[in-house]
Protein backbone atom coordinates (compact mmCIF):
# COMPACT_ATOMS: atom_id res chain seq x y z
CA UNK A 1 4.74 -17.35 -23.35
CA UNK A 2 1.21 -15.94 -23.32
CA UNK A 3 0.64 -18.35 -19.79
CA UNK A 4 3.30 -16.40 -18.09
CA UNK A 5 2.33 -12.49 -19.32
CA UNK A 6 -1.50 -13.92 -18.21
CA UNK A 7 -0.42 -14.61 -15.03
CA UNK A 8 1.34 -11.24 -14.69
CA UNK A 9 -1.81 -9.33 -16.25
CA UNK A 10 -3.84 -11.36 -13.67
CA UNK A 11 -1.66 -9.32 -10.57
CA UNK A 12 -1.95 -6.14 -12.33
CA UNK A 13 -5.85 -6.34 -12.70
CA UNK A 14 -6.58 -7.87 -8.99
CA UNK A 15 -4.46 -5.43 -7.19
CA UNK A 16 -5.27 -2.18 -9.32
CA UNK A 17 -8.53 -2.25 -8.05
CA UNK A 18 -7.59 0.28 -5.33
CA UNK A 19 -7.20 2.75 -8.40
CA UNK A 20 -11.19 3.37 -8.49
CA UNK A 21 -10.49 4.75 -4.63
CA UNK A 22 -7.20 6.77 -5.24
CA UNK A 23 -9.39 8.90 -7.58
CA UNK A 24 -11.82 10.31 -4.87
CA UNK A 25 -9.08 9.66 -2.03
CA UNK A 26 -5.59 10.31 -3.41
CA UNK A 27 -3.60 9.95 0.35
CA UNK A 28 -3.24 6.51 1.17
CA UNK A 29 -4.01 3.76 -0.74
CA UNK A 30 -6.02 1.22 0.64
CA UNK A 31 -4.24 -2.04 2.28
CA UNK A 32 -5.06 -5.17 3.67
CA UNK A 33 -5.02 -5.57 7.28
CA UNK A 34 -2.86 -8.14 8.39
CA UNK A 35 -4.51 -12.06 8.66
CA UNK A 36 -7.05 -10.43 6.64
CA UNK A 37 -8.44 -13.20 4.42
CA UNK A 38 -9.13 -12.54 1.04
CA UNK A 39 -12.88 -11.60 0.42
CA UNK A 40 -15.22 -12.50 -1.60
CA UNK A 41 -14.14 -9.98 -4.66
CA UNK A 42 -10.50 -11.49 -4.60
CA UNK A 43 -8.23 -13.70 -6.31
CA UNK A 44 -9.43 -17.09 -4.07
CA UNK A 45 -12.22 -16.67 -7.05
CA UNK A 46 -10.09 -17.45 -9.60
CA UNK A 47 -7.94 -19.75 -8.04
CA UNK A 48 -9.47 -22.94 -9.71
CA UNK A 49 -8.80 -21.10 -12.51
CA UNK A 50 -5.51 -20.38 -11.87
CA UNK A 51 -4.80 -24.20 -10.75
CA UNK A 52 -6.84 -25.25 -14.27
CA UNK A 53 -4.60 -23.09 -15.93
CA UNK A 54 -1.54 -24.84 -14.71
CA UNK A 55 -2.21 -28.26 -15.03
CA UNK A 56 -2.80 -27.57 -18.86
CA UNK A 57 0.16 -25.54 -18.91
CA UNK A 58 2.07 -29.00 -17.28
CA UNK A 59 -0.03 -31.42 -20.17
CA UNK A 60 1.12 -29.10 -22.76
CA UNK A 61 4.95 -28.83 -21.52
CA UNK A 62 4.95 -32.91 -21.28
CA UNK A 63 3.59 -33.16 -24.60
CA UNK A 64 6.63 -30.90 -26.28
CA UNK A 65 9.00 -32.66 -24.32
CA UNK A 66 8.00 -36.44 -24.89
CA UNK A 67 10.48 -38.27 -27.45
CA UNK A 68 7.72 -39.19 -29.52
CA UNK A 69 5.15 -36.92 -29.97
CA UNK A 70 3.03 -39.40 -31.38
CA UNK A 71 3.36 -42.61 -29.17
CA UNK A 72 1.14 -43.95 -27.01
CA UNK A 73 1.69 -43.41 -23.04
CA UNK A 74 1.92 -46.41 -20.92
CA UNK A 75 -1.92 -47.33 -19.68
CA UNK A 76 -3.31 -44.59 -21.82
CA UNK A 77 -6.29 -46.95 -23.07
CA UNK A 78 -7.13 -47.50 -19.52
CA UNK A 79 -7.58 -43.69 -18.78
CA UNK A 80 -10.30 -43.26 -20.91
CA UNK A 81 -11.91 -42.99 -24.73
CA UNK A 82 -10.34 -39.67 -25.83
CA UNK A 83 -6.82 -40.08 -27.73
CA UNK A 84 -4.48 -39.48 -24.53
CA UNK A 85 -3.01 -36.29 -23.30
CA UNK A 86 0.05 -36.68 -24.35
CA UNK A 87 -0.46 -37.47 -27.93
CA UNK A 88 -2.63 -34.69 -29.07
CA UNK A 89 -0.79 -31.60 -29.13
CA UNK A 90 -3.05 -29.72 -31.15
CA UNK A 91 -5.93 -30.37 -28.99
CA UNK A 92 -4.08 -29.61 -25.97
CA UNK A 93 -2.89 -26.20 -26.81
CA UNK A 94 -6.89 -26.06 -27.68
CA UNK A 95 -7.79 -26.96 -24.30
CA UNK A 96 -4.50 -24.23 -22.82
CA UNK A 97 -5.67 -21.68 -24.56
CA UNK A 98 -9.33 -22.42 -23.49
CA UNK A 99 -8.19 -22.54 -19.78
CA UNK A 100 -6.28 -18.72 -20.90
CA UNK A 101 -9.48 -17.08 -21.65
CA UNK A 102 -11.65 -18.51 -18.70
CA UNK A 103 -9.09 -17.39 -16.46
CA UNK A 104 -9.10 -13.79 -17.97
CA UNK A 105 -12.91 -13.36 -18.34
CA UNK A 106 -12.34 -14.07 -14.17
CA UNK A 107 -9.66 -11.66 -13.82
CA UNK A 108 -11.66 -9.34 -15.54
CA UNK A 109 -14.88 -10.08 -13.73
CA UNK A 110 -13.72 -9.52 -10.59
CA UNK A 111 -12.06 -6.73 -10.98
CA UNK A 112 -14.81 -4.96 -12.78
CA UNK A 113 -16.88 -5.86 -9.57
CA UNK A 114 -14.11 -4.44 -7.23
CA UNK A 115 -14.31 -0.99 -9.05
CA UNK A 116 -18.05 -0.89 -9.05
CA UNK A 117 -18.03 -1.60 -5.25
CA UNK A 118 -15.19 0.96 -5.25
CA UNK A 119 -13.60 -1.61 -3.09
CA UNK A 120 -9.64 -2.21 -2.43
CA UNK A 121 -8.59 -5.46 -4.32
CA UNK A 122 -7.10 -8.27 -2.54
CA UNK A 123 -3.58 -7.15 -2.92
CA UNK A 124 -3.82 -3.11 -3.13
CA UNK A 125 -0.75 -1.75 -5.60
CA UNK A 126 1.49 0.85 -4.34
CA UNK A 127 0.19 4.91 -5.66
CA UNK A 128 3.35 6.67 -6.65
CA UNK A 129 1.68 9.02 -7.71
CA UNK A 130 -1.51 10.94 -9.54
CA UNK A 131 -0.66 12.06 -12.78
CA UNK A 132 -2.75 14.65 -14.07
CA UNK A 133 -3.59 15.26 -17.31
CA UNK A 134 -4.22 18.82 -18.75
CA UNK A 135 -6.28 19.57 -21.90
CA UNK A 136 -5.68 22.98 -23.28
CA UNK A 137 -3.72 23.81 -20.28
CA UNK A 138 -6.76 23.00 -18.10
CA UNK A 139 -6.99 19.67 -15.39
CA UNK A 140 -9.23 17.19 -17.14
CA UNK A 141 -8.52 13.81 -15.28
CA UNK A 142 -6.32 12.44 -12.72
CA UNK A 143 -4.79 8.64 -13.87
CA UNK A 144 -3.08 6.56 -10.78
CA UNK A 145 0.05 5.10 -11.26
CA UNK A 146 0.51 2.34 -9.30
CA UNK A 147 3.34 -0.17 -8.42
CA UNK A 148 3.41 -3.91 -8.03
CA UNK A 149 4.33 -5.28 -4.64
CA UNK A 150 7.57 -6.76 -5.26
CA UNK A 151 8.76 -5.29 -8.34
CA UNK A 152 10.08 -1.58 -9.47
CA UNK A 153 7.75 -2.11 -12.15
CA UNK A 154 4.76 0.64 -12.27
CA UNK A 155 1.89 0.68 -13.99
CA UNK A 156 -1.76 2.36 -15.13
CA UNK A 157 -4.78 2.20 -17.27
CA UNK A 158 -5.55 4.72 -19.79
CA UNK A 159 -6.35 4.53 -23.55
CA UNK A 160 -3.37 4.87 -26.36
CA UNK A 161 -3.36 7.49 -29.27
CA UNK A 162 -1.13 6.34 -31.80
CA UNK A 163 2.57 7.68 -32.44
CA UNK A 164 4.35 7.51 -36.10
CA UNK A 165 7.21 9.16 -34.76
CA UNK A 166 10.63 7.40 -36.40
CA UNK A 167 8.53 6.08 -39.36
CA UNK A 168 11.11 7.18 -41.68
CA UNK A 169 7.58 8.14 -43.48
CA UNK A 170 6.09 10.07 -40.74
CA UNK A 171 6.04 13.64 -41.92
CA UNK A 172 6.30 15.43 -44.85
CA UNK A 173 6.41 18.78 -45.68
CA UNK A 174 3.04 18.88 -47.58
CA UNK A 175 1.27 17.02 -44.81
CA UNK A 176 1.27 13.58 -46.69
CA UNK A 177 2.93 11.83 -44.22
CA UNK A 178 1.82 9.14 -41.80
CA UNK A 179 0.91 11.55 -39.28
CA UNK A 180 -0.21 15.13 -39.16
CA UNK A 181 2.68 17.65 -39.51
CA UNK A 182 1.11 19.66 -36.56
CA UNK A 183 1.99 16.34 -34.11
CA UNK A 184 6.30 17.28 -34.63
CA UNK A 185 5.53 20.91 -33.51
CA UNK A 186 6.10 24.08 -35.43
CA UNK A 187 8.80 26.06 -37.50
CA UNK A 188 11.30 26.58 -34.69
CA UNK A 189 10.30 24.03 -32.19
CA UNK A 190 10.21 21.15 -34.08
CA UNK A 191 9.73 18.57 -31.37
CA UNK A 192 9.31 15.03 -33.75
CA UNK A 193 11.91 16.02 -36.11
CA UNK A 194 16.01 15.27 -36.27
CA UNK A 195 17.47 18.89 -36.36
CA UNK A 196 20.56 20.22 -37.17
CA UNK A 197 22.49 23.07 -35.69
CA UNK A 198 20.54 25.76 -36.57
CA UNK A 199 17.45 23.96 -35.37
CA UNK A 200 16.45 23.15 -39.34
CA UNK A 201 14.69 19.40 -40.24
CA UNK A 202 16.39 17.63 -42.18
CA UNK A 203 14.96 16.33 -45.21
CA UNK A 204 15.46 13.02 -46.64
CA UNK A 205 17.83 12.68 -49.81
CA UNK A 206 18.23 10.14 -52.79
CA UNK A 207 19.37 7.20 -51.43
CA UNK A 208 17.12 7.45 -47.99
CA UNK A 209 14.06 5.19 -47.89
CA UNK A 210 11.43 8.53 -48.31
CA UNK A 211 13.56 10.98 -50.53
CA UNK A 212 11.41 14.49 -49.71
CA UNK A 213 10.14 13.64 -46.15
CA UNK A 214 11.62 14.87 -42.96
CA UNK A 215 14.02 12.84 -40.93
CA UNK A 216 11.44 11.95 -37.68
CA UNK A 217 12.96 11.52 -34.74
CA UNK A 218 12.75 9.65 -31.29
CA UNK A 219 14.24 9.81 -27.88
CA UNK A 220 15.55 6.29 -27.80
CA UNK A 221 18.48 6.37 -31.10
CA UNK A 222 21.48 4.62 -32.17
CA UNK A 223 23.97 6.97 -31.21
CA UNK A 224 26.65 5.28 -33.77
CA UNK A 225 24.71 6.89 -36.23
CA UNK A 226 24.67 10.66 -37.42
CA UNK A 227 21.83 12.80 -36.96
CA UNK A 228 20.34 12.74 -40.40
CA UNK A 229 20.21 9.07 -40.68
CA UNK A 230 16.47 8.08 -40.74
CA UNK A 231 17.95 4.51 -39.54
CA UNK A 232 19.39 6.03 -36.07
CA UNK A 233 15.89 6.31 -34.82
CA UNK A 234 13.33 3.92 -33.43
CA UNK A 235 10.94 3.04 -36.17
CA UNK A 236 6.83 3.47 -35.03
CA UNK A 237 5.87 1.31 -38.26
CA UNK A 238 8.06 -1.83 -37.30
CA UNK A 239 8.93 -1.59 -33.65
CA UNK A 240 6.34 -1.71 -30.34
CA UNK A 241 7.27 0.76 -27.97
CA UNK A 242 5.82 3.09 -25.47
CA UNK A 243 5.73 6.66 -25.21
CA UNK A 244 6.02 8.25 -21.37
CA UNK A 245 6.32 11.67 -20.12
CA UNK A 246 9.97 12.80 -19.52
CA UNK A 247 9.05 14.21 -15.88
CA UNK A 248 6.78 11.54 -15.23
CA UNK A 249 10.03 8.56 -16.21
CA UNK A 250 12.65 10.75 -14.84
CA UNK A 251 10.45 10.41 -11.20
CA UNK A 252 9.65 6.27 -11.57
CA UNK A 253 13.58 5.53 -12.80
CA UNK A 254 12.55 4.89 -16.62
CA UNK A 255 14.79 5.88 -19.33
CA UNK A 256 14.29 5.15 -23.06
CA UNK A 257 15.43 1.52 -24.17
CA UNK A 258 13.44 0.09 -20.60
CA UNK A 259 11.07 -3.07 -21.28
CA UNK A 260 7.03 -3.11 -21.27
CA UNK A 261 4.30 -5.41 -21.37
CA UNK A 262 1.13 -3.69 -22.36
CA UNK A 263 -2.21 -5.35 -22.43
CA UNK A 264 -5.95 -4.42 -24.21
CA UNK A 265 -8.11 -5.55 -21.77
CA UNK A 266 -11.48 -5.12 -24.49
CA UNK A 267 -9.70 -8.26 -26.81
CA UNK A 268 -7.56 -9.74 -24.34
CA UNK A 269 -4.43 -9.28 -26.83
CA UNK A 270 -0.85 -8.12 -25.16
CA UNK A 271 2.61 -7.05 -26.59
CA UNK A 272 6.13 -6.83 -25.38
CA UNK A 273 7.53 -3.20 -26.37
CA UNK A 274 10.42 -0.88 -25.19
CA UNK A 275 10.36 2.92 -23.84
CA UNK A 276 10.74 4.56 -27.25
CA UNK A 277 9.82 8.01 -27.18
CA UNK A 278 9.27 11.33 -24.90
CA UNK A 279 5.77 12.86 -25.29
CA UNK A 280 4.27 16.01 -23.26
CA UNK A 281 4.59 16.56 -19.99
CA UNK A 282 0.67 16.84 -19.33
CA UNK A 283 -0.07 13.60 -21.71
CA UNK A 284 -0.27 9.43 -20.67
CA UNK A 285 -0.97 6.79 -23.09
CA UNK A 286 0.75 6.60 -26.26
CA UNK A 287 2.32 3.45 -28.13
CA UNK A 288 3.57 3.29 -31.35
CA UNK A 289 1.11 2.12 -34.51
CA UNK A 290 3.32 -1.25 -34.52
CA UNK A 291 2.53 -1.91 -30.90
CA UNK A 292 -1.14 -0.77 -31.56
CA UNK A 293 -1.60 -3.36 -34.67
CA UNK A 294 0.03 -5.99 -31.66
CA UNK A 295 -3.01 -4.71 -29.61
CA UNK A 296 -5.51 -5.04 -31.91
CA UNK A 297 -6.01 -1.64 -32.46
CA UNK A 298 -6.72 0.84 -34.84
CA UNK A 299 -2.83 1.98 -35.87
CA UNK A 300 -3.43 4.92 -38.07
CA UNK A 301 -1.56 7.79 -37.13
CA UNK A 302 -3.89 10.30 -37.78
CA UNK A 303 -7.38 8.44 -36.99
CA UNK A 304 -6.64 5.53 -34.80
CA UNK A 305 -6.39 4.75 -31.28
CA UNK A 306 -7.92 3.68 -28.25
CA UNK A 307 -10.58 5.86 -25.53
CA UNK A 308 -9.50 3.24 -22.69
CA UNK A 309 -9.04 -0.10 -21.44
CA UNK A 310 -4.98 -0.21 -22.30
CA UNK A 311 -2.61 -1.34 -18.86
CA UNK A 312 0.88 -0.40 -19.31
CA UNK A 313 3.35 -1.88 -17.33
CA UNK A 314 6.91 -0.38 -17.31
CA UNK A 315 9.82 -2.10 -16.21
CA UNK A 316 12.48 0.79 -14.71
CA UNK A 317 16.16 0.11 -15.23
CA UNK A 318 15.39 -3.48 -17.26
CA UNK A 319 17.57 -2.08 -21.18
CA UNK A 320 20.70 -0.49 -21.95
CA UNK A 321 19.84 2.80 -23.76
CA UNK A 322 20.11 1.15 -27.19
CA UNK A 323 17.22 0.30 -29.78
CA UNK A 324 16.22 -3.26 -29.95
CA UNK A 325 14.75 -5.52 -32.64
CA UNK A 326 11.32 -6.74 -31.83
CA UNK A 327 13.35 -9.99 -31.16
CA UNK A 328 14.96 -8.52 -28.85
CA UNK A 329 11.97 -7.47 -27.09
CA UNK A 330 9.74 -10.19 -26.99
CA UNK A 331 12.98 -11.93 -25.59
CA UNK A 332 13.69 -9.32 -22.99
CA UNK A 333 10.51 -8.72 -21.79
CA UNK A 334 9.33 -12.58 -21.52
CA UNK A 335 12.10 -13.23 -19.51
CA UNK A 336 11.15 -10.54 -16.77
CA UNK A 337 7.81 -11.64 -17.05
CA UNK A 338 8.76 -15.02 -16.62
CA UNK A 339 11.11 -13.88 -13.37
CA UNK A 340 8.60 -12.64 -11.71
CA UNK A 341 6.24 -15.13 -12.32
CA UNK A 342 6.43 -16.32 -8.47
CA UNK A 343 5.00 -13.24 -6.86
CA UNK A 344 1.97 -12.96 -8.85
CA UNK A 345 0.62 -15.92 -8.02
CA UNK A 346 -2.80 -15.94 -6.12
CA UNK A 347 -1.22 -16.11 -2.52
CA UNK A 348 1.68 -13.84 -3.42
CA UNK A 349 -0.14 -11.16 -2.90
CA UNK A 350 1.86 -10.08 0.77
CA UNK A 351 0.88 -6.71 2.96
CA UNK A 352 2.55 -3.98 1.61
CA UNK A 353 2.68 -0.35 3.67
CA UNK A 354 1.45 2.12 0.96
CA UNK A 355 4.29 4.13 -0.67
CA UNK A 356 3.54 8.03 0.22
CA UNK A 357 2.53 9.44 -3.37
CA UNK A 358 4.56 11.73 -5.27
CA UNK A 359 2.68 15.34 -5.68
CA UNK A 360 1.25 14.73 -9.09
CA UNK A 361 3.60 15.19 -12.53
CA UNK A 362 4.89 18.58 -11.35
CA UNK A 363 8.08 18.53 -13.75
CA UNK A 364 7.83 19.55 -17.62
CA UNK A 365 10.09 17.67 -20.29
């Protein structure tokens, strides 16, 4: 699993490069001229890596599938000293994961040294668009969201504050939740919390798993059940899942109960997760405190988080509206991984004519 989602990361970080550029030059990406050959700061440096990388992957896939784990393969003395290949498991998922993290600390080599040359990487992503983010109502930073030639699949780079939203736990009306009471909204436009018609929270009852605490809601639900069920919602302790913008998805095709893949590029740690909740309209990078303790990350509600180095990748279209077990996830979002393992190899990277970018998040939720 982790050999095809660092393949994938591996297309993500070489051909996001061009991000560093859209910041000071948001019209046209850059793209490679056609015949261009890949230069120096491109993925023909990794591909030994990549090629190591496979031919462990190959040891480690005979090794599960030979009859007898433990049995000795024809010639094997002959090959040399070591106990053969094909007998040591343990030492060759060793060895895999060895070949993992050499490839990475490439990937991310290379395309630290594309940004710093503010350089186009050797296959540049498709800008969709320039979100801007707004702090107090004021422009603070512009964060380029990108697409993968090939694939509906968009993503970016930003850092991840934490979400507690569907905790059944999450708020309370003394504060003592998981999160701050201030983070559903106020008395009359409560924005985290399952309302009924009057616009009043519910509160939680006897035989609900946090008698006293509100009912905290999330965009993604299980419509079968009623409003005041704590169950109907998506879960932030338990279940990974992303929060995006409702303009921003609306524009890319998303809609809540779409797969992710989201990777911390300071620990080298990834997670599967699903489109869970809606946040504001002028805010980017938010994951639930289940996908953040997937991440490595602080999860705490109220205190955790990341300031940068998270890549999101969103796959538009790929669920059917409904919550999902983390299972279900990891399932879901290995196998699109997985299909779309062919064009992210090293030469999959094909000449792509920039998509013209959308005029920033203009929409509101």
């Amino acid at each position: 699993m982790r050999y095809h989602v660092i393949l994938f990361v591996a297309a993500i970080l070489l051909c996001s490069s061009a991000a560093a550029k859209s910041k000071q030059d948001s019209a046209t990406p850059a793209s490679i001229p056609a015949g261009n050959q890949v230069s120096a700061n491109s993925a023909s440096e990794c591909s030994s890596d990549f090629a190591a990388l496979h031919a462990a992957r190959q040891v480690v896939d005979r090794d599960q599938g030979a009859p007898e784990a433990h049995a000795d393969p024809p010639g094997a003395s002959e090959v040399k000293d070591d106990p053969p290949l094909s007998i040591d498991l343990e030492m060759d998922l060793k060895l895999l994961e060895q070949e993992q993290m050499e490839l990475t600390r490439c990937i991310l080599g290379t395309y630290a040294q594309g940004l710093a040359q503010d350089s186009p990487g050797p296959c540049s992503g498709e800008l969709l668009l320039n979100f801007e983010v707004r702090h107090d109502g004021e422009p603070e930073r512009d964060i380029p969201i990108e697409q993968l030639p090939g694939t509906q699949a968009f993503f970016y780079e930003s850092g991840m504050t934490i979400d507690a939203d569907g905790a059944p736990n999450a708020y309370h009306p003394d504060n003592t939740g998981l999160d701050d009471l201030a983070n559903a909204g106020t008395p009359g436009r409560w924005e985290g919390l399952a309302k009924d018609a009057d616009g009043e929270p519910y509160i939680q009852g006897p035989n609900d798993p946090f008698p006293g605490y509100y009912v905290s809601a999330t965009a993604l639900a299980d419509r079968s059940k009623p409003a005041n069920d704590p169950t109907r919602y998506v879960d932030a302790s338990r279940i990974p899942f992303v929060v995006l913008p409702g303009g921003m998805a609306r524009q890319l095709g998303a809609r809540p109960g779409d797969f992710a893949v989201v990777f911390n590029q300071r620990n080298g740690r990834f997670s599967y997760a699903i489109f869970g909740d809606i946040g504001p309209y002028d805010r980017i990078g938010e994951g639930s405190m289940a996908l953040a303790e997937n991440l490595g990350i602080r999860s705490d509600a109220r205190n955790g988080g990341a300031r940068r180095g998270i890549v999101y990748l969103v796959f538009p279209g790929s669920g059917n509206g409904r919550p999902r077990t983390s299972e279900e996830i990891n399932a879901e979002g290995q196998k699109l991984v997985q299909d779309w393992e062919s064009s992210i190899l090293p030469d999959a990277c094909a000449v792509q004519q920039p998509a013209r970018p959308v005029e920033g998040n203009q929409t509101t939720n």
